[in-house]
N, C-alpha and C. Protein backbone atom coordinates (compact mmCIF):
# COMPACT_ATOMS: atom_id res chain seq x y z
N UNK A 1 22.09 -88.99 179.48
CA UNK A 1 21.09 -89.88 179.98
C UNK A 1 21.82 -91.05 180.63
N UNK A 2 21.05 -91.28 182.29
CA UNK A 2 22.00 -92.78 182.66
C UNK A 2 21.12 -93.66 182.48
N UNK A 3 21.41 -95.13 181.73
CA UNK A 3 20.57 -96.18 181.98
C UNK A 3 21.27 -97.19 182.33
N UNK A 4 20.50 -97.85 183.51
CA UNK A 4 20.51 -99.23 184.07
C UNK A 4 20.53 -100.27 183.20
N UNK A 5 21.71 -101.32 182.65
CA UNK A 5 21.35 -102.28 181.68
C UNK A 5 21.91 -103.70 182.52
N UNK A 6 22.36 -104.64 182.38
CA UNK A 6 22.16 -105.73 183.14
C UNK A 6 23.61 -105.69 183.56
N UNK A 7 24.58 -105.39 182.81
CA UNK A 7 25.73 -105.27 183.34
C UNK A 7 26.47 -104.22 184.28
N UNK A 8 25.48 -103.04 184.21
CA UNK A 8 26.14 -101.96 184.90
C UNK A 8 25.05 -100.52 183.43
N UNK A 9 25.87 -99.45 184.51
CA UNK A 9 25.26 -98.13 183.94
C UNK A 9 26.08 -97.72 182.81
N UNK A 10 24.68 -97.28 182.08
CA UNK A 10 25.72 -96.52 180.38
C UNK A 10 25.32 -95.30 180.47
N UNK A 11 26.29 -94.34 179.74
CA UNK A 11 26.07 -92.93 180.00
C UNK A 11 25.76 -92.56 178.89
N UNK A 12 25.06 -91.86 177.95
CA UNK A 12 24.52 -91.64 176.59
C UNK A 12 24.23 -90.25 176.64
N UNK A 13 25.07 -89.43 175.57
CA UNK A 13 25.24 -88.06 176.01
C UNK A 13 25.31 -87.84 173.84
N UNK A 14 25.01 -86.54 173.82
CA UNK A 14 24.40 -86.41 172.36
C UNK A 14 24.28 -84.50 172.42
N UNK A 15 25.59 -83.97 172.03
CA UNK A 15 25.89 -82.51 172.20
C UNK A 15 24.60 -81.74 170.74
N UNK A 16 23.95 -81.40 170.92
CA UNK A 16 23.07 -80.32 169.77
C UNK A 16 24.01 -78.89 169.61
N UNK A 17 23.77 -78.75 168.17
CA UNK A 17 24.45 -77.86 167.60
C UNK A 17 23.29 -76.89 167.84
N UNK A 18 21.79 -77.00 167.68
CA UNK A 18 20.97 -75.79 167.80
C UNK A 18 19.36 -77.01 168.40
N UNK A 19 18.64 -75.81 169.50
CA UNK A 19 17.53 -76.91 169.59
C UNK A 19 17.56 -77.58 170.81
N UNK A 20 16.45 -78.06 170.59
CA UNK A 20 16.42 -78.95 172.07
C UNK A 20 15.91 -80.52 171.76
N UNK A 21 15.92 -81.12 173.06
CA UNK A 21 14.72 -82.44 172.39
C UNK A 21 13.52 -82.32 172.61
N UNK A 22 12.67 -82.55 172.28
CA UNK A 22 11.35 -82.77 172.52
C UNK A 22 10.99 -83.81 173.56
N UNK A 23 10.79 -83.70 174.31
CA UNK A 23 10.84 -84.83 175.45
C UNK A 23 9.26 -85.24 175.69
N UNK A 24 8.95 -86.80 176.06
CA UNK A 24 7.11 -87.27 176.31
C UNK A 24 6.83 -86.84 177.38
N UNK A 25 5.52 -86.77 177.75
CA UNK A 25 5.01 -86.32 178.83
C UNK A 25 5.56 -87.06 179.69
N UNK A 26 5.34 -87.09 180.70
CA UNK A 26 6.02 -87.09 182.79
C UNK A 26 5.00 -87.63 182.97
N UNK A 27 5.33 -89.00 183.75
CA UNK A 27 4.14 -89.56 184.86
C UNK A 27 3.96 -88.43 186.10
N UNK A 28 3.10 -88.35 186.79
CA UNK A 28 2.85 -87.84 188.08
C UNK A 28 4.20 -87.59 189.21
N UNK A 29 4.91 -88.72 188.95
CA UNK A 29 6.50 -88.73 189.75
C UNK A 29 7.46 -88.10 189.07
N UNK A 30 7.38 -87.69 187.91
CA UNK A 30 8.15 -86.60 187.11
C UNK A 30 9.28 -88.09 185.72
N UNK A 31 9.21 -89.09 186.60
CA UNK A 31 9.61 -89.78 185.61
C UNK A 31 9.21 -90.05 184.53
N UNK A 32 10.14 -90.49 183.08
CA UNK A 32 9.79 -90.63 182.17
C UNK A 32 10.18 -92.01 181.82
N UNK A 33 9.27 -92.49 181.38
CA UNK A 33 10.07 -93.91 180.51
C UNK A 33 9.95 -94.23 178.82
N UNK A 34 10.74 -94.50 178.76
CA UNK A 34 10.71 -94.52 177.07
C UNK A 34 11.49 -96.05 176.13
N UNK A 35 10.40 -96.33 175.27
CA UNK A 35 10.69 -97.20 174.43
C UNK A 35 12.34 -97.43 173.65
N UNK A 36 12.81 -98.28 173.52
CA UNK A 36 14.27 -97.82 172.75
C UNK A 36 14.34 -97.21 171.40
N UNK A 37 12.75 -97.75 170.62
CA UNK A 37 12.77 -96.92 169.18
C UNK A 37 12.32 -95.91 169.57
N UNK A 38 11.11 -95.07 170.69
CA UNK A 38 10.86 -93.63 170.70
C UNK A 38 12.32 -92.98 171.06
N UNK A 39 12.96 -93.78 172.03
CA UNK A 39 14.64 -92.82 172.08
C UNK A 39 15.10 -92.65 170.62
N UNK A 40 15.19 -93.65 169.98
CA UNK A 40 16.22 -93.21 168.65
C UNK A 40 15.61 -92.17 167.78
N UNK A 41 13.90 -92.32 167.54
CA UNK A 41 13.08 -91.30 167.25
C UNK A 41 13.46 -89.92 167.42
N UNK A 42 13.75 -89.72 169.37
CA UNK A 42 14.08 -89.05 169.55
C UNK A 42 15.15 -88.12 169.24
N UNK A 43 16.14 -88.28 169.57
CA UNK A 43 17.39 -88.38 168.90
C UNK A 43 17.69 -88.46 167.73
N UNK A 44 16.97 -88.98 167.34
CA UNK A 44 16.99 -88.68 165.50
C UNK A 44 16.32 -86.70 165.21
N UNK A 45 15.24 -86.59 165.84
CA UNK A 45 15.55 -85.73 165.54
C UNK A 45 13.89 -85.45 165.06
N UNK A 46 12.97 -86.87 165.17
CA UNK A 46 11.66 -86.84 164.72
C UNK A 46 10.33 -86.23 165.90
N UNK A 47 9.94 -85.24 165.13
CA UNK A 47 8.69 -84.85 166.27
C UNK A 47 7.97 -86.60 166.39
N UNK A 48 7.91 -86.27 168.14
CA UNK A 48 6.96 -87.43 168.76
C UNK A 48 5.43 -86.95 168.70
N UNK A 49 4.88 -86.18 168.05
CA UNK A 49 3.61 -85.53 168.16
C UNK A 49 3.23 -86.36 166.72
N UNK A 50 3.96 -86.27 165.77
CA UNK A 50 3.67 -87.04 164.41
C UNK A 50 3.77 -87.98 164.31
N UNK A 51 3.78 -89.13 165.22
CA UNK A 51 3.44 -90.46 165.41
C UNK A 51 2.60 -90.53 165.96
N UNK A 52 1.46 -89.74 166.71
CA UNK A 52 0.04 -90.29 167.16
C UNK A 52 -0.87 -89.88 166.05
């Protein structure tokens, strides 16, 4: 993943042994944007379906 932070771009990369991520729905432009706790959520490893 690249993100834009005020100083310059960070690269955030996270190898899975089995699996995928579960990724949020896509605006209309295919982009996604995401909260910094739904990322760690993510990445942790927690279904995003069991928080609504």
């Amino acid at each position: 993943m690249l993100v834009w932070e005020q100083g310059g771009f960070m690269l955030y990369y996270k190898r899975l042994e089995q699996g995928t991520f579960e990724l949020p729905k896509q605006r209309s432009s295919g982009e996604i944007e995401l909260s910094w706790e739904t990322l760690v959520l993510m990445i942790a490893g927690i279904k995003l379906d069991l928080l609504l």
